[in-house]
PDB file of N, CA and C in Angstrom:
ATOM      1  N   UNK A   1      17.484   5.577  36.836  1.00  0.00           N
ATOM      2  CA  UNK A   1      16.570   6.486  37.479  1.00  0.00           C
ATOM      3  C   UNK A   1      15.145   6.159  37.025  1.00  0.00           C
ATOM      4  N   UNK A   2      14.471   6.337  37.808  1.00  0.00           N
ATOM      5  CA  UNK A   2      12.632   5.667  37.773  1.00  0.00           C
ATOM      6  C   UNK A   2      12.206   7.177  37.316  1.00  0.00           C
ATOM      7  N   UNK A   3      11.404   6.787  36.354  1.00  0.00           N
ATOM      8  CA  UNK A   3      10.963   8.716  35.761  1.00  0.00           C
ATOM      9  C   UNK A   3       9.306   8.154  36.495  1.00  0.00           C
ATOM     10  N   UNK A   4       9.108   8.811  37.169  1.00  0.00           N
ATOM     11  CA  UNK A   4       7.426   9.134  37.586  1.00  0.00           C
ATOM     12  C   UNK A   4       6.109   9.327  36.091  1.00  0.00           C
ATOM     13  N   UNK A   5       5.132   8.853  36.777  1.00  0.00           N
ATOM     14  CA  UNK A   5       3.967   8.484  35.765  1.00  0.00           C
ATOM     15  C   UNK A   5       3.472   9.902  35.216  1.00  0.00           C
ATOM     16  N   UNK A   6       3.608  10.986  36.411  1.00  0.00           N
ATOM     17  CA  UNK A   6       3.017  12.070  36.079  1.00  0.00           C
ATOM     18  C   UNK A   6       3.878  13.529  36.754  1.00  0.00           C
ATOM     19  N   UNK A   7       3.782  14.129  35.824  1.00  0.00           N
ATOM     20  CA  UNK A   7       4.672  15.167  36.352  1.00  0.00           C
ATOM     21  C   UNK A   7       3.631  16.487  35.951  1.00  0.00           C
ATOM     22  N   UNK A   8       4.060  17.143  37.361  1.00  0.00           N
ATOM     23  CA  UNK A   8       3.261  18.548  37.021  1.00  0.00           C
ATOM     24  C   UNK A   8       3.462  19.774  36.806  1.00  0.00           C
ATOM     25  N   UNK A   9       3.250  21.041  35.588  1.00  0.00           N
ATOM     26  CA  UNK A   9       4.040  22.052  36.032  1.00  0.00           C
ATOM     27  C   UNK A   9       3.120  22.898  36.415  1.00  0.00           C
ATOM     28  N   UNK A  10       3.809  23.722  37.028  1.00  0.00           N
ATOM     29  CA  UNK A  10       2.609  24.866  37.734  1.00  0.00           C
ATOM     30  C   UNK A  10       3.275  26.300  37.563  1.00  0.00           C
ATOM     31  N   UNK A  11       2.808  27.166  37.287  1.00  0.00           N
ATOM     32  CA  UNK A  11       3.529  28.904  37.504  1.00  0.00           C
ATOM     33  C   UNK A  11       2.019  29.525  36.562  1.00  0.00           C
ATOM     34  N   UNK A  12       2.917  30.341  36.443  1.00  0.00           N
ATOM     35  CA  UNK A  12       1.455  31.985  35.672  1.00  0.00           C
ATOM     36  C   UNK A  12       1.555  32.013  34.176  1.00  0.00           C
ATOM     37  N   UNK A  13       0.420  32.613  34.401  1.00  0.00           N
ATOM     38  CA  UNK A  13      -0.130  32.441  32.569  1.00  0.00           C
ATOM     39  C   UNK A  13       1.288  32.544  31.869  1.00  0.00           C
ATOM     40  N   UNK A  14       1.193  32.023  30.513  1.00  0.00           N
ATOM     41  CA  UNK A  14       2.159  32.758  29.485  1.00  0.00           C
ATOM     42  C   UNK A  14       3.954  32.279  29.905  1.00  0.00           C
ATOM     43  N   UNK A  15       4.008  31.550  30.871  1.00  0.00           N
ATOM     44  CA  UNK A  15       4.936  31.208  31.442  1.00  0.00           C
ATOM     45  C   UNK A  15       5.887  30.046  30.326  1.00  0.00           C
ATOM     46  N   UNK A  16       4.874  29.179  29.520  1.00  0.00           N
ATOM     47  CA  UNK A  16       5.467  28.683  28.842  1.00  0.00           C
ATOM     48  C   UNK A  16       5.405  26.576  29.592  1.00  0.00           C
ATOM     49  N   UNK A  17       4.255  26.446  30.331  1.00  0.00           N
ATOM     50  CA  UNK A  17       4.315  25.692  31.211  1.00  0.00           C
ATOM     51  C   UNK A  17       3.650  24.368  29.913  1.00  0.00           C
ATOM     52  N   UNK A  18       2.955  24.878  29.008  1.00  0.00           N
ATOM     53  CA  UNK A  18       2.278  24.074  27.705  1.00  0.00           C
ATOM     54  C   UNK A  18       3.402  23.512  26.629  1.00  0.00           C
ATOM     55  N   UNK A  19       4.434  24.729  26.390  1.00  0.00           N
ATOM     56  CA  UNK A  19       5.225  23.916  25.405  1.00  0.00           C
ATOM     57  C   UNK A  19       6.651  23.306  26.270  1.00  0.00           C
ATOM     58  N   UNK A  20       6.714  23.815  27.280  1.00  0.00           N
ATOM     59  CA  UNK A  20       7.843  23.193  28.188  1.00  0.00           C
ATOM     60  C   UNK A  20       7.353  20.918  28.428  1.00  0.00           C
ATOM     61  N   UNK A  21       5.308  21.225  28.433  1.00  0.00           N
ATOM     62  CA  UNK A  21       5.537  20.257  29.102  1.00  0.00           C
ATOM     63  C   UNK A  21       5.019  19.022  27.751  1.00  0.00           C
ATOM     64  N   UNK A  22       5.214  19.716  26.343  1.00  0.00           N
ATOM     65  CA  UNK A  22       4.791  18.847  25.413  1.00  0.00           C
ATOM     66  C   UNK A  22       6.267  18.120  25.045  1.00  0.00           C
ATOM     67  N   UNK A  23       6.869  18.803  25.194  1.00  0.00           N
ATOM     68  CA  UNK A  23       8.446  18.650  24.866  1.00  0.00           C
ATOM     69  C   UNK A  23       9.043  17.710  25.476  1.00  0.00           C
ATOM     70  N   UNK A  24       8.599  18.087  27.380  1.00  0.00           N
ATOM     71  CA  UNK A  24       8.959  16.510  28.407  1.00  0.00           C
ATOM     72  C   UNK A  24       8.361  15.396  27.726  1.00  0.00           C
ATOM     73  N   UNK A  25       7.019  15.715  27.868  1.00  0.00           N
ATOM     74  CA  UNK A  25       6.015  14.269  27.818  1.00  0.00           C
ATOM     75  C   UNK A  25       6.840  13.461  26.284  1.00  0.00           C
ATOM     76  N   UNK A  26       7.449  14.253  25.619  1.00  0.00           N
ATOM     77  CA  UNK A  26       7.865  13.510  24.155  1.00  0.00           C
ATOM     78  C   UNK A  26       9.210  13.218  24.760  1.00  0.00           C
ATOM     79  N   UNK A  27       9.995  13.747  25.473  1.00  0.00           N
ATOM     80  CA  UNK A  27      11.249  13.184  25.686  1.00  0.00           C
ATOM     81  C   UNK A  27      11.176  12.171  26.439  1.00  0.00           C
ATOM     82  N   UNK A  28      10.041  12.146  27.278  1.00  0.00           N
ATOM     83  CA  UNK A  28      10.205  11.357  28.764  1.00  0.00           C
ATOM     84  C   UNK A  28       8.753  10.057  28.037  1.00  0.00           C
ATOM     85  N   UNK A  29       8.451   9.835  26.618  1.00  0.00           N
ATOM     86  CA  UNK A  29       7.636   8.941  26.309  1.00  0.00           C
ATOM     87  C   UNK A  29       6.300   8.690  26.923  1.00  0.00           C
ATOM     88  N   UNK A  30       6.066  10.215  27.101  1.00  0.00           N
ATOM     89  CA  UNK A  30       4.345  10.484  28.511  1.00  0.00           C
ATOM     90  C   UNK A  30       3.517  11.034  27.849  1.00  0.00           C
ATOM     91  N   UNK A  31       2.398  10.792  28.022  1.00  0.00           N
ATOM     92  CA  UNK A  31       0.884  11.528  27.736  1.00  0.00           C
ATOM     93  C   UNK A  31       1.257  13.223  27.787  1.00  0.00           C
ATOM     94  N   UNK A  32       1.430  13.952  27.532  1.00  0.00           N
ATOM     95  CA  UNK A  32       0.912  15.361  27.414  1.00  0.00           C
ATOM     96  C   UNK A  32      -0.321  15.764  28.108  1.00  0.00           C
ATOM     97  N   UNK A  33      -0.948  16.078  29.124  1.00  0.00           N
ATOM     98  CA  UNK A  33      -2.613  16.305  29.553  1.00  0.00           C
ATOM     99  C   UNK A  33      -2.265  18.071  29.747  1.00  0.00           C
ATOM    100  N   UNK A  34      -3.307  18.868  28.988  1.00  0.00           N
ATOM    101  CA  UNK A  34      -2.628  20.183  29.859  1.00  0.00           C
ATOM    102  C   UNK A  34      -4.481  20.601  30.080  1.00  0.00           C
ATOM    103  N   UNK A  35      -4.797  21.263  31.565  1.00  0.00           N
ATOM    104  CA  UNK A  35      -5.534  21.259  32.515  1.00  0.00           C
ATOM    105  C   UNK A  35      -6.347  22.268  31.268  1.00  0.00           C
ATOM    106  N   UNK A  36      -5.974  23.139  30.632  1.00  0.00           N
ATOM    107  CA  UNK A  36      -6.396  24.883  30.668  1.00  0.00           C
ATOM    108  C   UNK A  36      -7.791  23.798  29.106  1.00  0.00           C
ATOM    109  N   UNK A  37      -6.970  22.933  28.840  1.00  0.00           N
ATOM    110  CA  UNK A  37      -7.742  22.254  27.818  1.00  0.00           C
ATOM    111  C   UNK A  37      -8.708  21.323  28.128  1.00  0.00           C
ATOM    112  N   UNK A  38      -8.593  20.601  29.005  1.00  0.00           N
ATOM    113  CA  UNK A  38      -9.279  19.997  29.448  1.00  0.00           C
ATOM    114  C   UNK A  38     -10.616  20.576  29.904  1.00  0.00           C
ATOM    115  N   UNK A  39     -10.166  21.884  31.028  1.00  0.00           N
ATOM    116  CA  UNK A  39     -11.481  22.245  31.638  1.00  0.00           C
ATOM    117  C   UNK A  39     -12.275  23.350  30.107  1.00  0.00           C
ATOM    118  N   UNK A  40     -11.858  23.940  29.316  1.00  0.00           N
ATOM    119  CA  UNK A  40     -12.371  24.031  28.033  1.00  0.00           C
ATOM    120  C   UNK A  40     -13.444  23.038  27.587  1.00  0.00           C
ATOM    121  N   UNK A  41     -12.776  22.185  27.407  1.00  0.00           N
ATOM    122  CA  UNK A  41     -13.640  20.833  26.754  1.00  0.00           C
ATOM    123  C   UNK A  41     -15.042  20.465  27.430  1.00  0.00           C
ATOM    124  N   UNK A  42     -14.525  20.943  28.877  1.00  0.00           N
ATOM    125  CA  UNK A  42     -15.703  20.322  30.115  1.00  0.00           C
ATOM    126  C   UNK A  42     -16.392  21.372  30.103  1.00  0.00           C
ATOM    127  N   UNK A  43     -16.173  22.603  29.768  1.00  0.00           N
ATOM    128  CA  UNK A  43     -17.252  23.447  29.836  1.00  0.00           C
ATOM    129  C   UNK A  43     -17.897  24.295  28.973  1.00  0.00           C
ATOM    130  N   UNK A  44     -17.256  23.786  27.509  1.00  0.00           N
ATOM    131  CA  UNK A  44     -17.385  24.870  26.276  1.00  0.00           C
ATOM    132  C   UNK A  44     -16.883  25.757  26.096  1.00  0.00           C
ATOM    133  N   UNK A  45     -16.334  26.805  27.144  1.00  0.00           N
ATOM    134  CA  UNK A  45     -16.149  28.008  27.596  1.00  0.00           C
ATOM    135  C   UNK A  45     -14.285  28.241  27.536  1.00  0.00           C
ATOM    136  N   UNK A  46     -14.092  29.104  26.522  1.00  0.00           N
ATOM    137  CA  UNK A  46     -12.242  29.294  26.905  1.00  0.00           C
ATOM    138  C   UNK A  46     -12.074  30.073  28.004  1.00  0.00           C
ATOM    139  N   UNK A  47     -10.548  29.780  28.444  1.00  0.00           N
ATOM    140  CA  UNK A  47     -10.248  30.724  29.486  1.00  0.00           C
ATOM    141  C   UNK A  47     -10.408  32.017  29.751  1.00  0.00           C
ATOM    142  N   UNK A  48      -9.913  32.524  28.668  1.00  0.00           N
ATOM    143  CA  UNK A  48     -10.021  34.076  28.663  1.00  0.00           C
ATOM    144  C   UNK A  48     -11.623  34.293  29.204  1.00  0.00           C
ATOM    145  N   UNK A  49     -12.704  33.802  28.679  1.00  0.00           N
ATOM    146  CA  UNK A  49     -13.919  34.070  28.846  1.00  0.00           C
ATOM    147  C   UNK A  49     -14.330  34.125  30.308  1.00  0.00           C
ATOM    148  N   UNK A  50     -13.777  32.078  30.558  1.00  0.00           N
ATOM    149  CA  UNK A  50     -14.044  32.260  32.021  1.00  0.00           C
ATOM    150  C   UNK A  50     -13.464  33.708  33.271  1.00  0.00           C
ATOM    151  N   UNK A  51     -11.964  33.951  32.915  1.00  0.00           N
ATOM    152  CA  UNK A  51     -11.301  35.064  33.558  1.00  0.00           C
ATOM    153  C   UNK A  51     -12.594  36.053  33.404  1.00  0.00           C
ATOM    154  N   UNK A  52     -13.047  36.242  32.182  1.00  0.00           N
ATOM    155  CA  UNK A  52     -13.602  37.582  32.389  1.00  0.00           C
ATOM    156  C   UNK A  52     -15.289  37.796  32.886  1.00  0.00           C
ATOM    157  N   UNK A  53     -15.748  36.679  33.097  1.00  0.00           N
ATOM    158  CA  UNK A  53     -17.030  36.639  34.173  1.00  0.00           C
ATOM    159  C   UNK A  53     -16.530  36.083  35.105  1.00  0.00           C
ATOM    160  N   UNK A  54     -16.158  34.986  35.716  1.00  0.00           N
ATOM    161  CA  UNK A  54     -15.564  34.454  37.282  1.00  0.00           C
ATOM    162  C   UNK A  54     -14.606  34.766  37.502  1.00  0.00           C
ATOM    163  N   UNK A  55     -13.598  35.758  37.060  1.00  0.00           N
ATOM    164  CA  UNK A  55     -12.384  35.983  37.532  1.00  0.00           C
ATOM    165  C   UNK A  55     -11.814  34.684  37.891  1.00  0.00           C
ATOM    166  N   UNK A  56     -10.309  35.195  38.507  1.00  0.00           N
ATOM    167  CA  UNK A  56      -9.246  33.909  38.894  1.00  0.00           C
ATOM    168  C   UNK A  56     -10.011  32.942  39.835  1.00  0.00           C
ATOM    169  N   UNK A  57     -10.314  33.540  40.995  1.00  0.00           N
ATOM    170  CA  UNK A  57     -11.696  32.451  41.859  1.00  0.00           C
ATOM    171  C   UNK A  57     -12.212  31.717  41.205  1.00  0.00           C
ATOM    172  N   UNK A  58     -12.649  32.383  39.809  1.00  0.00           N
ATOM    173  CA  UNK A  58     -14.172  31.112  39.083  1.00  0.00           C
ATOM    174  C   UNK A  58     -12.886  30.350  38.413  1.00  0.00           C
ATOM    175  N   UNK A  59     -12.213  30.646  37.698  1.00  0.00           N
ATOM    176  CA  UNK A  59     -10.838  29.881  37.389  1.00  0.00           C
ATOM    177  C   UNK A  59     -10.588  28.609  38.170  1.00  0.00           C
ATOM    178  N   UNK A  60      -9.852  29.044  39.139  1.00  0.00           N
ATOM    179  CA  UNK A  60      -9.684  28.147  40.178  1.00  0.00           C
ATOM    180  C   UNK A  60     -10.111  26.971  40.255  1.00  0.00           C
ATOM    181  N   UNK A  61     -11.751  27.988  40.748  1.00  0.00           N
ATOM    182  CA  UNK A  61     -12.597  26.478  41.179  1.00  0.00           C
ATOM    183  C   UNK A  61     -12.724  25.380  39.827  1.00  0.00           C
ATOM    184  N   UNK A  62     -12.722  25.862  39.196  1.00  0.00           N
ATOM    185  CA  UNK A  62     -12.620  25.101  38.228  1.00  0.00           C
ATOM    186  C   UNK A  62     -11.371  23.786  37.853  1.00  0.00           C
ATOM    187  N   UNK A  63     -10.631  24.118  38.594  1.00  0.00           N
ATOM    188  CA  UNK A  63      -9.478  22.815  38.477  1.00  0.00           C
ATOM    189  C   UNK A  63      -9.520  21.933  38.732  1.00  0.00           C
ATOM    190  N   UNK A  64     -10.054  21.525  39.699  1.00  0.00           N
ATOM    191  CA  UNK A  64     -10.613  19.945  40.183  1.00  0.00           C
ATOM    192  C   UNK A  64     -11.325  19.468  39.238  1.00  0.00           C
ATOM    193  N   UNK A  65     -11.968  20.458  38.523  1.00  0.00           N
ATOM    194  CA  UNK A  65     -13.171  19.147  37.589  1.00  0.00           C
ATOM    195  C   UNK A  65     -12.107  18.064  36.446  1.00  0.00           C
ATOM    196  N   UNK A  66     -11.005  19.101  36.171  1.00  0.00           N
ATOM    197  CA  UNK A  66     -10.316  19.114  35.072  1.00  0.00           C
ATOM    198  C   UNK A  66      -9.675  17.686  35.427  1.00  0.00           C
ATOM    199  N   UNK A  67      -9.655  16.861  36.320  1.00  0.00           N
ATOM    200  CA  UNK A  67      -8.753  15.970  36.935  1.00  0.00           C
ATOM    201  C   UNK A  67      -9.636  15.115  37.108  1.00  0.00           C
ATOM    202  N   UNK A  68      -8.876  13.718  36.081  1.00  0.00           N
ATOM    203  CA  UNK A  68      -9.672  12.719  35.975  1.00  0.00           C
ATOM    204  C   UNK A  68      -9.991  12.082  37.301  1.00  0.00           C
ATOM    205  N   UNK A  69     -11.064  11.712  37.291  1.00  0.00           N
ATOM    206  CA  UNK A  69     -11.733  10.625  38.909  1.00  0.00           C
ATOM    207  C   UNK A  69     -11.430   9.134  38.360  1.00  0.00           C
ATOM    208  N   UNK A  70     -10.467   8.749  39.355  1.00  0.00           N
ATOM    209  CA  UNK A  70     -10.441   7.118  39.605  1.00  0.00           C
ATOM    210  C   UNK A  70     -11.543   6.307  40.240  1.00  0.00           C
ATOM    211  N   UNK A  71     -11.619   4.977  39.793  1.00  0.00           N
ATOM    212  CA  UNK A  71     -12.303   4.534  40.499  1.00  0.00           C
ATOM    213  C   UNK A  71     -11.580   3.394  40.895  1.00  0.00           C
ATOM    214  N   UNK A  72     -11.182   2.771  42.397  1.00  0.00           N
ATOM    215  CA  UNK A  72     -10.759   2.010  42.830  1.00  0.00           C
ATOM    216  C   UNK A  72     -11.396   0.374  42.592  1.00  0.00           C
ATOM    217  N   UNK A  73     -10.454  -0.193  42.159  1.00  0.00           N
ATOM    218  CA  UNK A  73     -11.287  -1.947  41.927  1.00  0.00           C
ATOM    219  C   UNK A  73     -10.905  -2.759  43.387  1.00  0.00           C
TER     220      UNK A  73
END
């Protein structure tokens, strides 16, 4: 069986989607990336904070940044 480069989990806060997916990435020999850290990093700002001036909307929009840009050769 071909295991895929990247796997994604998705559901609601507190769900458990961080240690479910540190656990794959170590079984399945993969990078670990988790989004909620990333966009942290990119903006200084923790989640909770963001939730509580932009709400889930300002959340949101925020996910795309979190996702690295390729550049095609």
């Amino acid at each position: 069986m071909k295991i895929p480069s990247k796997i994604f989990l998705i559901g609601p806060m507190g769900a458990g989607k961080s240690t479910i997916g540190k656990q794959l990435a170590s079984a399945l020999k993969l990078t670990f990336e988790d989004a909620d850290n990333e966009i942290q990093r990119r903006t200084g700002v923790d989640i909770p904070t963001i939730f509580e001036f932009e709400g889930e909307e300002g959340f949101l929009s925020l996910i795309h940044i979190s996702e690295p840009t390729r550049q095609e050769s």
